[in-house]
PDB file of N, CA and C in Angstrom:
ATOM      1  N   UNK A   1     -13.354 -21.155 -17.861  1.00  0.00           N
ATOM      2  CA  UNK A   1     -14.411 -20.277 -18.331  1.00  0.00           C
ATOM      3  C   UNK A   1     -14.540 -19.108 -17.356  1.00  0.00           C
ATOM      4  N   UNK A   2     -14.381 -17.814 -17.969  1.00  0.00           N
ATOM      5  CA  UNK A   2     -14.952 -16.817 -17.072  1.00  0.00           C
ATOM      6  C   UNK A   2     -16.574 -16.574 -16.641  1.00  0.00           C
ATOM      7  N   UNK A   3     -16.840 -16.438 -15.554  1.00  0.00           N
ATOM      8  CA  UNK A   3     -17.867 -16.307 -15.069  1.00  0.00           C
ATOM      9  C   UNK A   3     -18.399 -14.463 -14.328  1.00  0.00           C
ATOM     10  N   UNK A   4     -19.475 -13.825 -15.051  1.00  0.00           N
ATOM     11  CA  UNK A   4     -19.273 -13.077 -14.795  1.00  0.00           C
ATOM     12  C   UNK A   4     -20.800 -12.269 -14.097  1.00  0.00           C
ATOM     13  N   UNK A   5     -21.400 -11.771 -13.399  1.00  0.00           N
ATOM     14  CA  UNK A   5     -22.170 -11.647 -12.903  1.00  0.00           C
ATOM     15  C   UNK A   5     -22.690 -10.311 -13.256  1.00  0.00           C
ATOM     16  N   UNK A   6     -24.354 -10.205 -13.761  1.00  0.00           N
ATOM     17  CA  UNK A   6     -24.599  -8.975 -13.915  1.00  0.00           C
ATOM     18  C   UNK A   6     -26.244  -8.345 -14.047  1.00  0.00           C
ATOM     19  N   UNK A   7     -26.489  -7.308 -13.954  1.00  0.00           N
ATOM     20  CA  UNK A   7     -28.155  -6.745 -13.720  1.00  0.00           C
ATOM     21  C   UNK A   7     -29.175  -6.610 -14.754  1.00  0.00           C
ATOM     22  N   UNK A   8     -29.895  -6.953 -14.528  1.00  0.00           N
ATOM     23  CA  UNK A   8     -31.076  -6.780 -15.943  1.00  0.00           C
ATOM     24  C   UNK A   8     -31.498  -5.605 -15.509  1.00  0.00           C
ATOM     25  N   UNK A   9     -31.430  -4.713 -16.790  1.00  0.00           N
ATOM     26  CA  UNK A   9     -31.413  -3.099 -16.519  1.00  0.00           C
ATOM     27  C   UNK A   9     -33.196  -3.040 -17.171  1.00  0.00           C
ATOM     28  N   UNK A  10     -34.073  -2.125 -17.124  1.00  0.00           N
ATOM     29  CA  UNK A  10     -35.050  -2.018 -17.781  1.00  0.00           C
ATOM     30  C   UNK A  10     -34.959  -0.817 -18.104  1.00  0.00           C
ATOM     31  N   UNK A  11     -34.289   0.001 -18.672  1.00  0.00           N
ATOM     32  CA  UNK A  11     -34.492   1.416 -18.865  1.00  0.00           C
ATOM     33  C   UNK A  11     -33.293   1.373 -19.924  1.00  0.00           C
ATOM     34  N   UNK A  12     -33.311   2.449 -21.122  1.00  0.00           N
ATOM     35  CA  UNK A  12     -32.348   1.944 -22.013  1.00  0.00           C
ATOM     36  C   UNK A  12     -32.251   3.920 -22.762  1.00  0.00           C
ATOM     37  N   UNK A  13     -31.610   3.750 -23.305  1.00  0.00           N
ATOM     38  CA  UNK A  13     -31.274   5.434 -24.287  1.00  0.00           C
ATOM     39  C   UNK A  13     -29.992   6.338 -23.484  1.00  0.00           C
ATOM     40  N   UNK A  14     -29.507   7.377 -23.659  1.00  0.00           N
ATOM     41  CA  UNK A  14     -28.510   7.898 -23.736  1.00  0.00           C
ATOM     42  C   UNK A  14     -28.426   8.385 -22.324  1.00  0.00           C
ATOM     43  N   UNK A  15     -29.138   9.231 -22.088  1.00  0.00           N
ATOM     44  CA  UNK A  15     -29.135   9.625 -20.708  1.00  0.00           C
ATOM     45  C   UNK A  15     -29.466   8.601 -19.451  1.00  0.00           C
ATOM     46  N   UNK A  16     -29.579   7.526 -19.881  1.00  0.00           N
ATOM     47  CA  UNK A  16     -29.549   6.195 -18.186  1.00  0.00           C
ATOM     48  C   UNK A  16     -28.469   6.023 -18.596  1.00  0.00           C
ATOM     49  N   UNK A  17     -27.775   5.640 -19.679  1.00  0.00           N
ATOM     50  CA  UNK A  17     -26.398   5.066 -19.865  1.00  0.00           C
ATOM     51  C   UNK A  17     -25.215   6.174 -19.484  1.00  0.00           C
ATOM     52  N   UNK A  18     -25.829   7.083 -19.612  1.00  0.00           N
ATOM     53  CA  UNK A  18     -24.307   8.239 -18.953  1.00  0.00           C
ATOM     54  C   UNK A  18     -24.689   8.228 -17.587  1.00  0.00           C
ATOM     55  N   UNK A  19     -26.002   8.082 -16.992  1.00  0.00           N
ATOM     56  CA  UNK A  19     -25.823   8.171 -15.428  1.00  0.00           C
ATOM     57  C   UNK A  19     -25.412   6.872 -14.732  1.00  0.00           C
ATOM     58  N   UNK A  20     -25.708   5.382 -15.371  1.00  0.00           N
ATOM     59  CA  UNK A  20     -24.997   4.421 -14.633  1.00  0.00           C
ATOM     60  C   UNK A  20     -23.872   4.506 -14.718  1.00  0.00           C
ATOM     61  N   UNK A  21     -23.320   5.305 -16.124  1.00  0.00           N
ATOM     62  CA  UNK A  21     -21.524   5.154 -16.251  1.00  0.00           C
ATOM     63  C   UNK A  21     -21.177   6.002 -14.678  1.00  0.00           C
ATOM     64  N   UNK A  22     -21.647   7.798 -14.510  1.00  0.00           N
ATOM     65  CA  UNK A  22     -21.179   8.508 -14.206  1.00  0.00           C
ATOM     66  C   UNK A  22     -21.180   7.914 -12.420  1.00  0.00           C
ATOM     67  N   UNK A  23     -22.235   7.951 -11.887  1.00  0.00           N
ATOM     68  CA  UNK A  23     -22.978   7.887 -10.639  1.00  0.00           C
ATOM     69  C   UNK A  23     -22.571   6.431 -10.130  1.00  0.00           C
ATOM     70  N   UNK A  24     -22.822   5.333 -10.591  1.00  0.00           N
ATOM     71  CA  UNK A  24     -22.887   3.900 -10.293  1.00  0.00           C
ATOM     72  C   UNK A  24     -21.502   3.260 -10.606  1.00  0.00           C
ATOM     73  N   UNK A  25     -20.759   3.576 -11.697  1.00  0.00           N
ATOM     74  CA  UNK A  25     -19.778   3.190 -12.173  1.00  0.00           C
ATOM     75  C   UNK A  25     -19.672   1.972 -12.353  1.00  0.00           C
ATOM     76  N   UNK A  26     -20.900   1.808 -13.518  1.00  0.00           N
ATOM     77  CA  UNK A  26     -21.645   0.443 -14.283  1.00  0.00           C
ATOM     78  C   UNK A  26     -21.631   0.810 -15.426  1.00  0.00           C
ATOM     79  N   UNK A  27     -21.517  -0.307 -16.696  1.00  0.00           N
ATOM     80  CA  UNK A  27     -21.152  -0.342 -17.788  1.00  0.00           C
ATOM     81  C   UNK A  27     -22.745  -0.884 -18.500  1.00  0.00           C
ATOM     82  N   UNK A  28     -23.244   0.095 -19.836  1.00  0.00           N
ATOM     83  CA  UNK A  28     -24.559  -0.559 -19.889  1.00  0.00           C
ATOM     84  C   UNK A  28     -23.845  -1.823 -20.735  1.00  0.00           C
ATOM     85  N   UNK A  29     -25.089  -3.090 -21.449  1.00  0.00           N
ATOM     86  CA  UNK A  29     -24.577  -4.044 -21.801  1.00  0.00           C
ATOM     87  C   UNK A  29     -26.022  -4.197 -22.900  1.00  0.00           C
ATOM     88  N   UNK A  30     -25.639  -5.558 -23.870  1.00  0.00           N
ATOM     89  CA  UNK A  30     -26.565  -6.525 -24.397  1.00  0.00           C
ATOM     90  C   UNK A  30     -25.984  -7.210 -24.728  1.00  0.00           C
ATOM     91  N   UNK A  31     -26.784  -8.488 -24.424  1.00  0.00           N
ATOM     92  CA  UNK A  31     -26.578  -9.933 -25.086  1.00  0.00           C
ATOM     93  C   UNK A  31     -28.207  -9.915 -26.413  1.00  0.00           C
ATOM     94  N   UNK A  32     -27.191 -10.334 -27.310  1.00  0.00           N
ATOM     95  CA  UNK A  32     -28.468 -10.826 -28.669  1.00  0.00           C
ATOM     96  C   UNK A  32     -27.715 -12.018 -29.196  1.00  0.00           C
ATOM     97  N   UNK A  33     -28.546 -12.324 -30.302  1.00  0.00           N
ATOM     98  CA  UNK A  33     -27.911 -13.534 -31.026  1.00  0.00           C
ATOM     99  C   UNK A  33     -29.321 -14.181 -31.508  1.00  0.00           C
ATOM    100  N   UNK A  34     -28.889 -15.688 -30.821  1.00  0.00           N
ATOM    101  CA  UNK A  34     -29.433 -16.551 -31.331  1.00  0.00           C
ATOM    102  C   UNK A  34     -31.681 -16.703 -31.111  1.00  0.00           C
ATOM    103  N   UNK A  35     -31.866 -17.567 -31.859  1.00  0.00           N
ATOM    104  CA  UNK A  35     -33.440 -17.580 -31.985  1.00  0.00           C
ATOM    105  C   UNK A  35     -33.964 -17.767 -30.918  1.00  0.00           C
ATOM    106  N   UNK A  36     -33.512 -18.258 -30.028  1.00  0.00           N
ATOM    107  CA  UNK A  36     -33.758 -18.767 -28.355  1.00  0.00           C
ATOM    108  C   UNK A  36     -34.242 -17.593 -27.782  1.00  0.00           C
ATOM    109  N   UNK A  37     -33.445 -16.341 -28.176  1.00  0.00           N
ATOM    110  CA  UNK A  37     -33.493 -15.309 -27.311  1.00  0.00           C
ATOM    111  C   UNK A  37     -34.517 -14.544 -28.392  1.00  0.00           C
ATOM    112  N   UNK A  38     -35.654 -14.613 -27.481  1.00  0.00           N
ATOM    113  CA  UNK A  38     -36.953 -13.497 -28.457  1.00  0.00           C
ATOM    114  C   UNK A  38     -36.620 -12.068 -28.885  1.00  0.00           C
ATOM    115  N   UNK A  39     -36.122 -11.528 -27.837  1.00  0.00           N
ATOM    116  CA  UNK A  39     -35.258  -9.915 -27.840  1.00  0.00           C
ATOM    117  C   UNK A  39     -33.890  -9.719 -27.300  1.00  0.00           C
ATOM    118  N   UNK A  40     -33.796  -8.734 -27.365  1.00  0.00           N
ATOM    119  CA  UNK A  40     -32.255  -8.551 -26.765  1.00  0.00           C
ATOM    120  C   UNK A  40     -32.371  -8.385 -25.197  1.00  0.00           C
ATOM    121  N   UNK A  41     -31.594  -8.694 -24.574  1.00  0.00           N
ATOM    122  CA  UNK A  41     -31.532  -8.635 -23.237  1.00  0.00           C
ATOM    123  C   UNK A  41     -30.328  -7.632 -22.666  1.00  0.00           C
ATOM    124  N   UNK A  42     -31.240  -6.305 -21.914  1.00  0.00           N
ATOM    125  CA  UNK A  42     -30.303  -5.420 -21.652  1.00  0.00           C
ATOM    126  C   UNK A  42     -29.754  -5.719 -20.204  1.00  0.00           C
ATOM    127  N   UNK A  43     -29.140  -5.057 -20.019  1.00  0.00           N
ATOM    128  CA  UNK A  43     -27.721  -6.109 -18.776  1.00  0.00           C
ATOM    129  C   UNK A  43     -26.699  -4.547 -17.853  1.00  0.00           C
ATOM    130  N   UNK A  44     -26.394  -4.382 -16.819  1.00  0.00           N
ATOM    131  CA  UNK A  44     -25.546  -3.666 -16.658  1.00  0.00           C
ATOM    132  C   UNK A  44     -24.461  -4.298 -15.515  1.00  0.00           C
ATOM    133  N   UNK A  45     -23.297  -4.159 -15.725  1.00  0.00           N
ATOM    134  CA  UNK A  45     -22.407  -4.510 -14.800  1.00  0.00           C
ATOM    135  C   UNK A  45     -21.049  -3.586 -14.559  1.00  0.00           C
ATOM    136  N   UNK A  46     -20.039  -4.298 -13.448  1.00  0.00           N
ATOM    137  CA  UNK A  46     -19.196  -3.269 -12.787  1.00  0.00           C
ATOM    138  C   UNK A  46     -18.279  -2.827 -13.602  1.00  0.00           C
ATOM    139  N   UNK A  47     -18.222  -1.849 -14.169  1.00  0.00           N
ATOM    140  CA  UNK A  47     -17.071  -1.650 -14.989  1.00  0.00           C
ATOM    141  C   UNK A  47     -15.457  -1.679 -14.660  1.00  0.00           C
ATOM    142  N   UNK A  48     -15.005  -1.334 -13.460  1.00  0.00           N
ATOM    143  CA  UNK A  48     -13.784  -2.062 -13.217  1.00  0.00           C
ATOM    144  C   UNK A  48     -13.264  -3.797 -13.211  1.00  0.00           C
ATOM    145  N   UNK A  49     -14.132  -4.048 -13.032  1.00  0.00           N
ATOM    146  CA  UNK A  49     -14.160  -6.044 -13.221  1.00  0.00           C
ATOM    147  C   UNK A  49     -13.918  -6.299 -14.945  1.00  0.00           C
ATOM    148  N   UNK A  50     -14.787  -5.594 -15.753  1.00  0.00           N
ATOM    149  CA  UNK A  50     -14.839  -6.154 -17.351  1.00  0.00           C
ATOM    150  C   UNK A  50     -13.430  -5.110 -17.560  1.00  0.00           C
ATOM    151  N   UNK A  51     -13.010  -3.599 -17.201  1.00  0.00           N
ATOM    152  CA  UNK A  51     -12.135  -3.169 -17.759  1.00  0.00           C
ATOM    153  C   UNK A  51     -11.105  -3.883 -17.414  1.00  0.00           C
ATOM    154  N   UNK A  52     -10.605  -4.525 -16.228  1.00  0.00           N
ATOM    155  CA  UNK A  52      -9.400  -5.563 -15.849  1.00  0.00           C
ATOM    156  C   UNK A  52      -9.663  -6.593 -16.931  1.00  0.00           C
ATOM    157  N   UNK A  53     -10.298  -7.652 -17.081  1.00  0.00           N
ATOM    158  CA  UNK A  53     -11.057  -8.566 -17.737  1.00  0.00           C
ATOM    159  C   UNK A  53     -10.887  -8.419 -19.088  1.00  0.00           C
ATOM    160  N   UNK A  54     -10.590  -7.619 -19.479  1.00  0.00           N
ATOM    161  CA  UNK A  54     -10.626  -7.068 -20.966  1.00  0.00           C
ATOM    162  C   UNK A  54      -8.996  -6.754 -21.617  1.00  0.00           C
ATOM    163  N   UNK A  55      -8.201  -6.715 -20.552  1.00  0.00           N
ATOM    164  CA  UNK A  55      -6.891  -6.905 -21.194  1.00  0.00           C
ATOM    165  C   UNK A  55      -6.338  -8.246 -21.023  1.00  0.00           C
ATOM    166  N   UNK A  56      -6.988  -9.657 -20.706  1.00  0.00           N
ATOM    167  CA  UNK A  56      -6.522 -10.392 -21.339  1.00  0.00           C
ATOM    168  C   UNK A  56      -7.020 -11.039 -22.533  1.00  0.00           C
ATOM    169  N   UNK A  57      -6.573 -11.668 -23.576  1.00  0.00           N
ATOM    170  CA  UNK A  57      -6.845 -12.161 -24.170  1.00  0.00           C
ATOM    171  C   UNK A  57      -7.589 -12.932 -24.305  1.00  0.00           C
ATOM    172  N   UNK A  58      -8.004 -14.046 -23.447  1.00  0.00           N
ATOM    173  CA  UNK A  58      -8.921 -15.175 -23.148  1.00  0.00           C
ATOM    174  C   UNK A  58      -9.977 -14.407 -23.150  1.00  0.00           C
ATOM    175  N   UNK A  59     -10.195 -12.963 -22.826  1.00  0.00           N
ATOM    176  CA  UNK A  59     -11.699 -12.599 -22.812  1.00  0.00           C
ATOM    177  C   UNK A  59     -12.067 -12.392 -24.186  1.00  0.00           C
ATOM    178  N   UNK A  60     -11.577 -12.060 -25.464  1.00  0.00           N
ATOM    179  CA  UNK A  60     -12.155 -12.237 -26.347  1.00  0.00           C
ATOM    180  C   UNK A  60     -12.252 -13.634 -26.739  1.00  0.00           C
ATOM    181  N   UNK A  61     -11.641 -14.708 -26.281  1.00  0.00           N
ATOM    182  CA  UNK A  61     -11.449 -15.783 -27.495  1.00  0.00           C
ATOM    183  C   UNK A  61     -12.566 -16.985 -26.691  1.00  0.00           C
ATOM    184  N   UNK A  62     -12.724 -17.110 -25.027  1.00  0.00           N
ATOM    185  CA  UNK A  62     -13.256 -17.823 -24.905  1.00  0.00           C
ATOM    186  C   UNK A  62     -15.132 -17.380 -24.640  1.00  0.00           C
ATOM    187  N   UNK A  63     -15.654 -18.458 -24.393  1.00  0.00           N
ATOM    188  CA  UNK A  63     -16.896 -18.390 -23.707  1.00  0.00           C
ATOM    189  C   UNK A  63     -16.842 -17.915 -22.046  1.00  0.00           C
ATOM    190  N   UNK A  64     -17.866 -16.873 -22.451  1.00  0.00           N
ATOM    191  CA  UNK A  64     -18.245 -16.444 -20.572  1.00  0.00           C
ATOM    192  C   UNK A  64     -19.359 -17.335 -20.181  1.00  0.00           C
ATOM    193  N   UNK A  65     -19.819 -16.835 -19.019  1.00  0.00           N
ATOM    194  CA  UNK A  65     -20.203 -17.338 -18.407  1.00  0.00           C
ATOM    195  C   UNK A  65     -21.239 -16.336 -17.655  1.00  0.00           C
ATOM    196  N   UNK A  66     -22.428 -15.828 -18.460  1.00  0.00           N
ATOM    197  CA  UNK A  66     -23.122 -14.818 -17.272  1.00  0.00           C
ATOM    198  C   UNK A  66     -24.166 -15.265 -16.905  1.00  0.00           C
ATOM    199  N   UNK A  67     -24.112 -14.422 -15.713  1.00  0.00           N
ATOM    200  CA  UNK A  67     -25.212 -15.212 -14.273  1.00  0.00           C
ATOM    201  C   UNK A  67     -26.225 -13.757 -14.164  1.00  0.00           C
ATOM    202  N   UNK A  68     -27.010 -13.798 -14.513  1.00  0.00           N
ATOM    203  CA  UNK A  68     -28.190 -12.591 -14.526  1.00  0.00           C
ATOM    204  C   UNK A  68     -29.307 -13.270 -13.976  1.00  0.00           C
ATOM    205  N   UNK A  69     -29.379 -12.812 -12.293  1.00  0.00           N
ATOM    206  CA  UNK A  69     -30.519 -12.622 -11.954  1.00  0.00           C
ATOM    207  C   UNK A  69     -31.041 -14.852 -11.656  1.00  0.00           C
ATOM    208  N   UNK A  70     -30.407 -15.276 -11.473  1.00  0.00           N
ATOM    209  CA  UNK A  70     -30.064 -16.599 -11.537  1.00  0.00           C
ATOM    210  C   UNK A  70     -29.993 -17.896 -12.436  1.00  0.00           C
ATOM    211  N   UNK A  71     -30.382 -16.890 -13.745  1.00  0.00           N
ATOM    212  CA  UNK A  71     -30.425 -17.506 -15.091  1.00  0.00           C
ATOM    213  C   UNK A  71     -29.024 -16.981 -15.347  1.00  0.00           C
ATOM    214  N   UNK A  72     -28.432 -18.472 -16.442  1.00  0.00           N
ATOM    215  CA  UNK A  72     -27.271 -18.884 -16.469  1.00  0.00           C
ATOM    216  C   UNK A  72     -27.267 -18.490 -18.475  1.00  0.00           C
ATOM    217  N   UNK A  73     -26.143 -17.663 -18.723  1.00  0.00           N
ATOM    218  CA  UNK A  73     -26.259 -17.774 -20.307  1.00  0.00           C
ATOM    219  C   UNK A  73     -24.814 -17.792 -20.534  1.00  0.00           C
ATOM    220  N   UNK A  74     -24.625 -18.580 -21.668  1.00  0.00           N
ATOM    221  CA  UNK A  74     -22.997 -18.938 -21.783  1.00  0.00           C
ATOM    222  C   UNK A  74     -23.111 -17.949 -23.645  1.00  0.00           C
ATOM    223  N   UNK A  75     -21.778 -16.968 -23.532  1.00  0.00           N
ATOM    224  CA  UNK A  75     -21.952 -15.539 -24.326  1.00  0.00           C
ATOM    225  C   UNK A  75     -20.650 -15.501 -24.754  1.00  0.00           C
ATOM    226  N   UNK A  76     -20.525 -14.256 -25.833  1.00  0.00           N
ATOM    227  CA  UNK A  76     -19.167 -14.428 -26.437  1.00  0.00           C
ATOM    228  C   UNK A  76     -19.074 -12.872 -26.372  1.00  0.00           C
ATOM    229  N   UNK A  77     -18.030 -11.872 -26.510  1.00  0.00           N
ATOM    230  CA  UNK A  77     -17.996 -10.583 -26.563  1.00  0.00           C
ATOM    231  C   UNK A  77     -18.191 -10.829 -27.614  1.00  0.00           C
ATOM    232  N   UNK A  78     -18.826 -10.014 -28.224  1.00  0.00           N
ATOM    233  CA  UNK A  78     -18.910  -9.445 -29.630  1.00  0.00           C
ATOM    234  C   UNK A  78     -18.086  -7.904 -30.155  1.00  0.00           C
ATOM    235  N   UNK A  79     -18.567  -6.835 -29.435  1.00  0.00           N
ATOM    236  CA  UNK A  79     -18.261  -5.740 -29.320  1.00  0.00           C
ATOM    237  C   UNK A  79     -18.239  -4.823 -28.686  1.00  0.00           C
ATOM    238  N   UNK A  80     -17.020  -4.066 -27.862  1.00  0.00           N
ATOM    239  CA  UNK A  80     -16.769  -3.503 -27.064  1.00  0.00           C
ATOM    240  C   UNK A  80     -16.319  -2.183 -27.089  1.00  0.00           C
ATOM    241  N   UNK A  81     -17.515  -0.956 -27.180  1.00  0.00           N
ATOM    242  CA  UNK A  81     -17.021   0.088 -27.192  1.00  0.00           C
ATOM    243  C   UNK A  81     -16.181   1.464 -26.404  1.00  0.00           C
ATOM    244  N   UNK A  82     -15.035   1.994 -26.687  1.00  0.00           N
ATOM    245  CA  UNK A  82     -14.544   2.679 -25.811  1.00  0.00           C
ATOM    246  C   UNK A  82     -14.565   4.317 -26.040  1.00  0.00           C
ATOM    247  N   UNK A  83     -14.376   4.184 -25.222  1.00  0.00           N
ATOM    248  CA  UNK A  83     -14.032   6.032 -25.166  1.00  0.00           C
ATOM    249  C   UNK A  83     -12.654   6.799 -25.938  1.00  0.00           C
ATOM    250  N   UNK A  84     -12.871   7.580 -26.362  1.00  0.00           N
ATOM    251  CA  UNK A  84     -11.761   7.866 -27.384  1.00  0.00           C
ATOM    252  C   UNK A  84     -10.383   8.472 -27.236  1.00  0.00           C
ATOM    253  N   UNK A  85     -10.799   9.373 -25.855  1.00  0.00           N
ATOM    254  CA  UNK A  85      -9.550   9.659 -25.105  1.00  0.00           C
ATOM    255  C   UNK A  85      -9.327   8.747 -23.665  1.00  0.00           C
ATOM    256  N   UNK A  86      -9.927   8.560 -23.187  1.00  0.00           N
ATOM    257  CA  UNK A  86      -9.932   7.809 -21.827  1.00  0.00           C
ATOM    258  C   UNK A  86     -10.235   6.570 -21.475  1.00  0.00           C
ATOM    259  N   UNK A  87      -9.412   6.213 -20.313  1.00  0.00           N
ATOM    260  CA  UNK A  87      -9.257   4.670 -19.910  1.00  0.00           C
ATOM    261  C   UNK A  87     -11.019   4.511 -19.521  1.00  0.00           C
ATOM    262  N   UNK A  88     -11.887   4.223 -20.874  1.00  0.00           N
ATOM    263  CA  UNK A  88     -13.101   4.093 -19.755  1.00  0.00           C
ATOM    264  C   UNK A  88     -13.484   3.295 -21.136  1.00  0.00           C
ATOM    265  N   UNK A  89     -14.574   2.166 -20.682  1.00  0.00           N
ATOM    266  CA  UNK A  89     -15.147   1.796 -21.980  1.00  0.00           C
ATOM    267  C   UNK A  89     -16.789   2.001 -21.465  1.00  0.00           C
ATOM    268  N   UNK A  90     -17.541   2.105 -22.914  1.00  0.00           N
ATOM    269  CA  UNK A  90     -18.648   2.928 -22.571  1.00  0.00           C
ATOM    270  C   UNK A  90     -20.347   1.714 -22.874  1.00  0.00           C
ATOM    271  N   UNK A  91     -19.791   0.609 -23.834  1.00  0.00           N
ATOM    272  CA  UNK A  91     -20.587  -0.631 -23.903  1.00  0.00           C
ATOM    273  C   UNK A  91     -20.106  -1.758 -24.234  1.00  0.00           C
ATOM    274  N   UNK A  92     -20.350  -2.785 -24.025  1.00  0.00           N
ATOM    275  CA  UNK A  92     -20.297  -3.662 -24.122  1.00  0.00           C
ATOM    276  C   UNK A  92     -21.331  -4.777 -25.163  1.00  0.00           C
ATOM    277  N   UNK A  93     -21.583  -5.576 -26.466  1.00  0.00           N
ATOM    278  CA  UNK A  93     -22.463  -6.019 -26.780  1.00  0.00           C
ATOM    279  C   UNK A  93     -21.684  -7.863 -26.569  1.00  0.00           C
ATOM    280  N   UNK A  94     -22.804  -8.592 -25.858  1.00  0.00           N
ATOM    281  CA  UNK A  94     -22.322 -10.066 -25.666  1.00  0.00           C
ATOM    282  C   UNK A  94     -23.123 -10.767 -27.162  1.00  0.00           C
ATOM    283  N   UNK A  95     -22.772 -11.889 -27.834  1.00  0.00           N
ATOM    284  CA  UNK A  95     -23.860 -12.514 -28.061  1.00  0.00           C
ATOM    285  C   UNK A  95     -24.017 -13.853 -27.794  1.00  0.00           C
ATOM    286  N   UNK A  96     -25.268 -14.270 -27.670  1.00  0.00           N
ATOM    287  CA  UNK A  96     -25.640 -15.522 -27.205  1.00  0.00           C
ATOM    288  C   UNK A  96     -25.050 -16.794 -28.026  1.00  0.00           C
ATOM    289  N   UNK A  97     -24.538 -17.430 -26.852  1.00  0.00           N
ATOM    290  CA  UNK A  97     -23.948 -18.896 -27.779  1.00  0.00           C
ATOM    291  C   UNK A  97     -25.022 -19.945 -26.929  1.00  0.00           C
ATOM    292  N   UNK A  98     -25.358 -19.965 -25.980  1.00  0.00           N
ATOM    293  CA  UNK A  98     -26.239 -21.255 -25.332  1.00  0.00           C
ATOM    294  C   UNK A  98     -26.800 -20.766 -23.840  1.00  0.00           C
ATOM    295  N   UNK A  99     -27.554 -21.682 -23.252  1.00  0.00           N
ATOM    296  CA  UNK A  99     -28.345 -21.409 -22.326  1.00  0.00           C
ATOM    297  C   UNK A  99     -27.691 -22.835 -21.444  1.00  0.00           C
ATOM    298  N   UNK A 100     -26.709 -22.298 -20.174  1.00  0.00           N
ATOM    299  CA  UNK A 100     -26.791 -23.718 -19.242  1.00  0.00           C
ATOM    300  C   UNK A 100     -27.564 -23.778 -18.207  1.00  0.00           C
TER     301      UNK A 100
END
């Protein structure tokens, strides 16, 4: 299982998400899904770790493993958006499969 570590962001819309990309070189995120989870939970992490991470295969097919803040949520990629000319991807959406 990949295990992957990442920030509960509180600030959300177009302009925080181009400055964590630009400045921080953090990828914004959400995990949604299941009834467990009241809202969506916004998330940001390192974007060189998920862009490595993301050309293998096992990252779409298995369960992760994210560690936010010391709560443990076991997640699936759902959808991963990129940039249209460039090696950069710009979000990430997880969704919730369970709580360990």
């Amino acid at each position: 299982m990949i295990t992957l570590n990442a920030i509960l962001r509180y600030q959300n819309g177009t302009s925080y998400s181009r400055h964590i990309r630009k400045f921080h070189n953090q990828l914004p995120g959400i995990i949604y899904g299941n009834s467990l989870i009241k809202s969506p939970i916004l998330i940001t992490m390192l974007h060189d770790k998920i862009f490595h991470l993301q050309k293998k295969n096992e990252f779409y097919s298995e369960n992760i493993l994210l560690v936010i803040d010391r709560q443990k949520y076991i997640v699936r990629v759902k959808e991963i958006q990129r940039h249209a000319f460039k090696l950069r991807i710009l979000h990430i959406d997880f969704i919730y499969i369970s709580l360990s």
